[in-house]
Protein backbone atom coordinates (compact mmCIF):
# COMPACT_ATOMS: atom_id res chain seq x y z
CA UNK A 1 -8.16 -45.12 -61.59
CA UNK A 2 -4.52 -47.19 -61.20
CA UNK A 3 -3.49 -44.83 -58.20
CA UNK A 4 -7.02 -46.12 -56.29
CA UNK A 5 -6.75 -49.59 -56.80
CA UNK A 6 -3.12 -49.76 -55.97
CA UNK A 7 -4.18 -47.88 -52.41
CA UNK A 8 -6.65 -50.28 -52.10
CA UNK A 9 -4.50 -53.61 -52.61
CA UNK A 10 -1.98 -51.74 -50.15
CA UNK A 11 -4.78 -51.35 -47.51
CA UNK A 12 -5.67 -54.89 -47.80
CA UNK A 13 -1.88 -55.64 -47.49
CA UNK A 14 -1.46 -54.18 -44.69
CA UNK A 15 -4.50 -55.09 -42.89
CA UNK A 16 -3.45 -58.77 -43.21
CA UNK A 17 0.21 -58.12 -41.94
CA UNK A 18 -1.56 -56.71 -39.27
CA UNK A 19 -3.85 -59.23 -38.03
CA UNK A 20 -0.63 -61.96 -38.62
CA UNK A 21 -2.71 -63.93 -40.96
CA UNK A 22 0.36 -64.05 -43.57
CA UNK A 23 2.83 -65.14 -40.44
CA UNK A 24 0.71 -68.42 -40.18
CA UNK A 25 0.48 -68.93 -43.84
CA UNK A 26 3.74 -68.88 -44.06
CA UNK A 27 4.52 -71.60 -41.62
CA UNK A 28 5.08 -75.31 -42.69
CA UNK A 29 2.27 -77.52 -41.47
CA UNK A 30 4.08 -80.75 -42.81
CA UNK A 31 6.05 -83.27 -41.04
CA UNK A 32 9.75 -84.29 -42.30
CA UNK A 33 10.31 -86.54 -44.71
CA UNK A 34 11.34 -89.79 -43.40
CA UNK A 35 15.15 -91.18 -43.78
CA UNK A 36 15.81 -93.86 -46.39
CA UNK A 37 17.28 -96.99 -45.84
CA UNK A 38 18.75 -98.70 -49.08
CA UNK A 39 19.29 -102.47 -49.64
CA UNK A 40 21.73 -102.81 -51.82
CA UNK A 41 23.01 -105.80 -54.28
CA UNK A 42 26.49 -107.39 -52.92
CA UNK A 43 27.82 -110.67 -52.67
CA UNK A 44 28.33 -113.10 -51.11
CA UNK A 45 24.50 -113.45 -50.28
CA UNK A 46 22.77 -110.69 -52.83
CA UNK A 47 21.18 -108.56 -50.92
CA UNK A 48 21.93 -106.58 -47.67
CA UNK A 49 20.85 -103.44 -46.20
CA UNK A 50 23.84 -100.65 -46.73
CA UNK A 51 24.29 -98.52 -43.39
CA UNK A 52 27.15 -95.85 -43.76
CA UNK A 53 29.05 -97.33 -46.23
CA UNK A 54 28.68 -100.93 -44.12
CA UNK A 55 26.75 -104.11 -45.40
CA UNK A 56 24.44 -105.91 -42.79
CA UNK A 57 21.82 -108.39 -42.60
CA UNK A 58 19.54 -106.98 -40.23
CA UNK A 59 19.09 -103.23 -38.71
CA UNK A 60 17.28 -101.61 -36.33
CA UNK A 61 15.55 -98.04 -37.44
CA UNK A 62 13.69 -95.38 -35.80
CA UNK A 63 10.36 -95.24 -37.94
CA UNK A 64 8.78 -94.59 -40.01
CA UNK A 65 11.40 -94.99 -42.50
CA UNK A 66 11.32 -95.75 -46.31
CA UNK A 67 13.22 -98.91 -48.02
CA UNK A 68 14.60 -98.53 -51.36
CA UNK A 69 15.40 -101.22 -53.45
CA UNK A 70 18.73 -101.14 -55.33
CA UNK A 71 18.93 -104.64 -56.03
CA UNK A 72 19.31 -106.95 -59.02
CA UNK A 73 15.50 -108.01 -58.91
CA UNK A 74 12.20 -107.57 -56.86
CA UNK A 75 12.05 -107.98 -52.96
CA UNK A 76 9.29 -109.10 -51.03
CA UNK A 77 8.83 -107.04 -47.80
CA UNK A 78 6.77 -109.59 -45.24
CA UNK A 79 5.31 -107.90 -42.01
CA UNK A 80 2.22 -107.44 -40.10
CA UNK A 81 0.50 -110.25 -41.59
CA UNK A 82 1.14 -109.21 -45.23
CA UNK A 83 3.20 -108.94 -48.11
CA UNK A 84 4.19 -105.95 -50.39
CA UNK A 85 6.66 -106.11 -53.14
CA UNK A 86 9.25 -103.65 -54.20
CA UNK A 87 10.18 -103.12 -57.93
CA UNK A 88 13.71 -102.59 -58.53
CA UNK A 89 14.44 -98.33 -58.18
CA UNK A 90 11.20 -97.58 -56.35
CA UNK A 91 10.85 -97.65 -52.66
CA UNK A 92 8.27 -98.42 -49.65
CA UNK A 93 7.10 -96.65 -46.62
CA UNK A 94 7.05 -98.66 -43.75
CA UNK A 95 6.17 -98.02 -39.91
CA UNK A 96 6.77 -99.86 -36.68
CA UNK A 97 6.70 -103.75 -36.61
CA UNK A 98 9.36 -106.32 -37.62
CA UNK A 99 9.49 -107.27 -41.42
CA UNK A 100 11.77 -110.17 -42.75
CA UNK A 101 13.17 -109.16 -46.50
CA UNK A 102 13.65 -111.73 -49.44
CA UNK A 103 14.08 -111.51 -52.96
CA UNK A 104 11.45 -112.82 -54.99
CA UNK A 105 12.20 -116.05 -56.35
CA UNK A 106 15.45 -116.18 -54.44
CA UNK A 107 17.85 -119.32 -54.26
CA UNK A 108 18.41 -120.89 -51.06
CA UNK A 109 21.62 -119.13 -49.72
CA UNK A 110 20.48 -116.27 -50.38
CA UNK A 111 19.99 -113.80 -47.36
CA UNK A 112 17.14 -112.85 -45.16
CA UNK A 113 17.13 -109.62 -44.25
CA UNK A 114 15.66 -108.55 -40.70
CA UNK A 115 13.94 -105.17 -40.23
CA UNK A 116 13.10 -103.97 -37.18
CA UNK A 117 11.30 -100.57 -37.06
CA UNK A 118 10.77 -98.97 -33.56
């Protein structure tokens, strides 16, 4: 009884190889992930966006693109006519627009970051 069934799940192997249904299963469907772009906790001013090992107040990204938050405290993301919050360690996904940065309850001379996504 072994010997048929093993024919049997051999036939059906090889009927699928032949037809190329296991070549498009076996294809990824999904898109990449999308880069991440840190903002990072350095004075003087808190918080600034780190780009290869730089520190800047504003940046310019192809998008979408995913902010992470390694600050001291929450930011507050503001941008096409609302506002989302990031917890300290966890991250957003944003897409195209222009988004202005702040951390919540921030003091005055504290920066303001600048986000453009294209």
């Amino acid at each position: 009884m072994k010997p048929i069934a093993l024919s049997f799940v051999a036939a059906v192997a090889l009927a699928v190889a032949a037809t190329g249904v296991g070549q498009a299963l076996a294809t990824p469907s999904h898109a990449p992930a999308p880069k991440t772009l840190r903002i990072a906790m350095h004075d003087p001013g808190c918080h600034w966006f780190a780009v290869s090992g730089k520190f800047a107040k504003t940046a310019s990204v192809a998008g979408p693109i995913r902010v992470a938050n390694f600050d001291e405290a929450a930011l507050k993301v503001t941008g096409h006519g609302r506002v989302q919050r990031i917890p300290v360690g966890k991250s957003i996904l944003v897409t195209r627009g222009t988004y202005v940065i702040t951390m919540v309850g921030q003091a005055p001379d504290d920066n303001h970051l600048k986000l453009t996504v294209r």
